[in-house]
Protein backbone atom coordinates (compact mmCIF):
# COMPACT_ATOMS: atom_id res chain seq x y z
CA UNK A 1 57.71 -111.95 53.71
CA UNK A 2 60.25 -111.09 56.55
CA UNK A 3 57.99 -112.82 58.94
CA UNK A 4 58.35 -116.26 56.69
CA UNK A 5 62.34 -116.05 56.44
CA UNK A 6 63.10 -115.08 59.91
CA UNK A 7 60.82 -117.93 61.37
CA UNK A 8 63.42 -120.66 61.68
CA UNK A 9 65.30 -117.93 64.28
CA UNK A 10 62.17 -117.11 65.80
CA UNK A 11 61.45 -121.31 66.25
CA UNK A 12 64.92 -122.19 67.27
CA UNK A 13 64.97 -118.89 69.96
CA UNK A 14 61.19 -120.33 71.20
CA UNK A 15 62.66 -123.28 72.02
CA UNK A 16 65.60 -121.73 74.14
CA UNK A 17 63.47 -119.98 75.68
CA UNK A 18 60.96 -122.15 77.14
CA UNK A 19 61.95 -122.80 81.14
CA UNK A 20 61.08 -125.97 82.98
CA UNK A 21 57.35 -124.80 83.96
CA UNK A 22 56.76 -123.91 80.10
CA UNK A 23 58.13 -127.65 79.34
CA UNK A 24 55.85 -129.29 81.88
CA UNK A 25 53.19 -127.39 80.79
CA UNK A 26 53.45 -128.32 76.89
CA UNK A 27 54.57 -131.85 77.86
CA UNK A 28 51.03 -132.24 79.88
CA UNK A 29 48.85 -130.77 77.10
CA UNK A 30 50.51 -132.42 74.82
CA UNK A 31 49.99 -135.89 76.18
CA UNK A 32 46.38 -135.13 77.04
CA UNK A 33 45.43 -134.30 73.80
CA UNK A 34 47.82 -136.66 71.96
CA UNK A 35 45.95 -139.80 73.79
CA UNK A 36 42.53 -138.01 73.02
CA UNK A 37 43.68 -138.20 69.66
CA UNK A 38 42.01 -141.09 67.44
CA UNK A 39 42.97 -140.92 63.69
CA UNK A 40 45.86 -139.33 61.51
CA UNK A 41 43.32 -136.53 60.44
CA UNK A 42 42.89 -135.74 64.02
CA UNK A 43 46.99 -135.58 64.56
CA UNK A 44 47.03 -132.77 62.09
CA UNK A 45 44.14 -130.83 63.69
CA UNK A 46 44.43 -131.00 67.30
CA UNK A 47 47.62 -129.50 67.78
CA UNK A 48 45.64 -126.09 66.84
CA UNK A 49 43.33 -126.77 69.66
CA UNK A 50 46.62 -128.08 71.70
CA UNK A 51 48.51 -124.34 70.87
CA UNK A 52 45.18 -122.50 71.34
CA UNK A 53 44.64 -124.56 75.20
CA UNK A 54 48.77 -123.59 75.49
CA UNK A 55 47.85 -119.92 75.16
CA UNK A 56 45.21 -119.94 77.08
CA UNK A 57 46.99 -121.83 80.23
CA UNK A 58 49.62 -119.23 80.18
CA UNK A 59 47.77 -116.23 79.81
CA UNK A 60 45.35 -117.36 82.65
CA UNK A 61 47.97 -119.22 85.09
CA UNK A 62 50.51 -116.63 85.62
CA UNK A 63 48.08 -113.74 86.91
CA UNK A 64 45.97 -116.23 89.24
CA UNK A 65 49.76 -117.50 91.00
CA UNK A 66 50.52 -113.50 91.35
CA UNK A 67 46.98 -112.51 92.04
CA UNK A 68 47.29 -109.73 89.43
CA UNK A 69 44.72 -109.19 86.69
CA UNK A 70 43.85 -111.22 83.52
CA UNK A 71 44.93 -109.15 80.39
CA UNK A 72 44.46 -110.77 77.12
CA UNK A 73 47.73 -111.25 74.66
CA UNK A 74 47.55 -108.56 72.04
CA UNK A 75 46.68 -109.89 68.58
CA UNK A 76 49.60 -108.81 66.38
CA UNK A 77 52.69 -111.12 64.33
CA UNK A 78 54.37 -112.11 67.45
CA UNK A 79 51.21 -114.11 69.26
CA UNK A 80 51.24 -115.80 65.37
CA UNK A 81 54.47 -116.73 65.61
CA UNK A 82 54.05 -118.14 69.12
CA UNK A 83 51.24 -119.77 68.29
CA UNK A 84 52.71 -121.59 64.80
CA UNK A 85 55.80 -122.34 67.07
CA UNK A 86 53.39 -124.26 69.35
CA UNK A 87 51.46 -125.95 66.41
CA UNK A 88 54.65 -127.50 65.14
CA UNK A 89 55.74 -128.43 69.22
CA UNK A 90 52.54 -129.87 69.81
CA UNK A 91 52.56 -131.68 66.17
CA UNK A 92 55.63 -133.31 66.92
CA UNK A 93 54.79 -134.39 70.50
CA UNK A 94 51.59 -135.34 69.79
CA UNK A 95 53.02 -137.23 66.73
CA UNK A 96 54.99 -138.94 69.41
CA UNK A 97 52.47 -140.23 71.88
CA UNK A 98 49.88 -140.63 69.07
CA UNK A 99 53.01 -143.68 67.44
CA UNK A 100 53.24 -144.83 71.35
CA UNK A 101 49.63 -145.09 72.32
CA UNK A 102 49.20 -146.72 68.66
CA UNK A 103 51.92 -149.47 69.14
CA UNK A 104 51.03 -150.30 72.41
CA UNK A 105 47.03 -150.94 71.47
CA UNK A 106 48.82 -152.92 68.95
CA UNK A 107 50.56 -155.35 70.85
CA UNK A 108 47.96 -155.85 73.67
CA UNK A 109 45.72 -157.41 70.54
């Protein structure tokens, strides 16, 4: 239950966190997958695919810069929390470009 309560601290410290390369990073995977994105249904889906691709980029990027080893991320409460942190990032970005793309299409009819 401590996990649930202490979230919004957790979210708001994510978010502080996050440098410029983190930024660019989300910003690009969230635009791919938010014009990839076709339907409302799809808006609420993606982003899990979005966070997972997020995850993946940063465990794999960093090591192949440095040249030092791959090691997964261990699977305990804090990947979770990165990883519903993400979900509601991408949600909201996505959410964005998804309302952009939409209006545009829109208009060019």
């Amino acid at each position: 239950m401590d996990v649930i309560t202490s979230f919004h601290a957790y979210f708001r410290e994510f978010l502080h966190g996050m440098d410029h390369y983190h930024l660019i990073q989300a910003a690009i995977i969230a635009l791919f997958f938010g014009m990839a994105t076709a339907s409302i249904t799809g808006l609420f889906i993606v982003p899990v695919v979005a966070a997972l691709v997020y995850i993946g980029a940063d465990t794999i990027i960093p090591p192949l810069v440095h040249h030092t080893p791959i090691v997964m991320p261990a699977m305990n409460t804090a990947l979770l929390k990165e990883g519903v942190a993400l979900y509601i990032i991408m949600l909201i970005a996505m959410a964005v470009v998804f309302t952009i793309k939409k209006v545009i299409l829109n208009i060019r009819r």
